[in-house]
Protein backbone atom coordinates (compact mmCIF):
# COMPACT_ATOMS: atom_id res chain seq x y z
CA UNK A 1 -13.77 -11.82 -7.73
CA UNK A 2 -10.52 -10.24 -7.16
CA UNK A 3 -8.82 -13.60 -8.56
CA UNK A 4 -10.76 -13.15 -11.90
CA UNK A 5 -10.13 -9.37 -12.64
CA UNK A 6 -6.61 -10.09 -12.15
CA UNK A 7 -5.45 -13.31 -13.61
CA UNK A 8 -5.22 -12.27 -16.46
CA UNK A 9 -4.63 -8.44 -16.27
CA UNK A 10 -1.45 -6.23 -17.18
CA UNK A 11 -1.66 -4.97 -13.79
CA UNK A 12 1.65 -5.43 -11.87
CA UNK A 13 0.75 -3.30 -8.73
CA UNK A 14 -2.16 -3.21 -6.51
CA UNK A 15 -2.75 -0.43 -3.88
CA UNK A 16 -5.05 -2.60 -1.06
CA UNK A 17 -5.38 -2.30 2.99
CA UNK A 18 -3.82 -4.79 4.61
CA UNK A 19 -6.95 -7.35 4.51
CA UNK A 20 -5.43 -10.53 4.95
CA UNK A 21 -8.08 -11.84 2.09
CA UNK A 22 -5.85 -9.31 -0.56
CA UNK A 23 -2.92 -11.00 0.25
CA UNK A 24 -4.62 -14.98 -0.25
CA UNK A 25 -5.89 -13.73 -3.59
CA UNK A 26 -2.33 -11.90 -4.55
CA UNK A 27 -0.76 -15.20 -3.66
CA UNK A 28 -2.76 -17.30 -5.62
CA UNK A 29 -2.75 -15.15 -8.77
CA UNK A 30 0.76 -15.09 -8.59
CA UNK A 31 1.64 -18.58 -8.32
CA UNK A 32 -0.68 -19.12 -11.76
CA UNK A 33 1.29 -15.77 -13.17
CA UNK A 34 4.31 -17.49 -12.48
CA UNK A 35 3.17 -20.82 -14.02
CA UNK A 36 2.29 -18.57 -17.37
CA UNK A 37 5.31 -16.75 -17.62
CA UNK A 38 3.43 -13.52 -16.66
CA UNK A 39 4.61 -10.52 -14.35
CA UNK A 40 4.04 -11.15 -10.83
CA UNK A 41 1.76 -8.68 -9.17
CA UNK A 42 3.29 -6.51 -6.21
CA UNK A 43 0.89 -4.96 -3.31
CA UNK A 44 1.79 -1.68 -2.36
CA UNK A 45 -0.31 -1.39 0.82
CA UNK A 46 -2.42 1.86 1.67
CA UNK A 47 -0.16 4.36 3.63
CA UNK A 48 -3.12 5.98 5.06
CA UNK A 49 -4.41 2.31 6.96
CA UNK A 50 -0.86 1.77 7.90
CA UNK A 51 -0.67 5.27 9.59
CA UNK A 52 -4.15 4.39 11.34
CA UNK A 53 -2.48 1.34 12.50
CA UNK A 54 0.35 3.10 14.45
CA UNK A 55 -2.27 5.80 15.81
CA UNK A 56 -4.10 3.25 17.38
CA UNK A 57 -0.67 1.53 19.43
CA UNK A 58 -0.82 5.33 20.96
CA UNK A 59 2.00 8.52 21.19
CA UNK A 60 3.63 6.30 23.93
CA UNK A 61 4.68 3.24 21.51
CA UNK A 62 8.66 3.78 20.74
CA UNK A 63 7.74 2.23 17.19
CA UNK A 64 4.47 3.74 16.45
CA UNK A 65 6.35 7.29 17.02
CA UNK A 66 9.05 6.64 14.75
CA UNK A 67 6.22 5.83 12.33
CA UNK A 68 3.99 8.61 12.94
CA UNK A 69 6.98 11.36 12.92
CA UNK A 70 7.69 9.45 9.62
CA UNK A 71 4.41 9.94 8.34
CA UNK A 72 4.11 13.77 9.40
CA UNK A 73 7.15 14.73 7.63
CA UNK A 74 5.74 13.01 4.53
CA UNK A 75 2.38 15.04 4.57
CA UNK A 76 4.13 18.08 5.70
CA UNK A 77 6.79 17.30 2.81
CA UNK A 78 3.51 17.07 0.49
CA UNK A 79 1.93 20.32 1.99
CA UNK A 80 4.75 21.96 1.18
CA UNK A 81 4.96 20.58 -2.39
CA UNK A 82 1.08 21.03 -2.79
CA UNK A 83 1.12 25.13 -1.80
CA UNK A 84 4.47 25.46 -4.62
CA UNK A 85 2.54 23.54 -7.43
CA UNK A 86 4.81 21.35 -7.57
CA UNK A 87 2.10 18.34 -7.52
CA UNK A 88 -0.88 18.25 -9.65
CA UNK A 89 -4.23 16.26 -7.65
């Protein structure tokens, strides 16, 4: 399904998980995108299943730390921009 809607779309990024069945079908899209002279479509993968992903490795994971002090900044950074108005949701 996913290989019909986007064949021939003006889509050039996709916001997916990290479902290893999203990257097959981004693959194979592109390679005919590339054959047509069309732009290539880029996955930009969900932050909010990556950030599950490093909660799961634990607090005592040097990496997943990094990550998840990465992450709270962000959403505090968004909090903040949120309570000036400075985004619109």
């Amino acid at each position: 399904m996913w290989l019909l809607i986007y064949k021939d779309s003006l889509c050039e990024v996709v916001l997916t998980d990290v479902f290893s069945g999203y990257a097959k079908a981004e693959r194979v899209v592109n390679e005919d995108r590339q054959i047509t002279g069309k732009t290539l479509i880029a996955n930009a993968k969900c932050n909010a299943h990556a950030r599950r992903y490093f909660s799961k490795l634990g607090p005592n994971t040097k990496e997943a730390e990094f990550y998840l002090d990465q992450y709270h900044e962000i959403y505090q950074l968004e909090s903040e921009a949120k309570e000036n108005r400075l985004m619109k949701f």
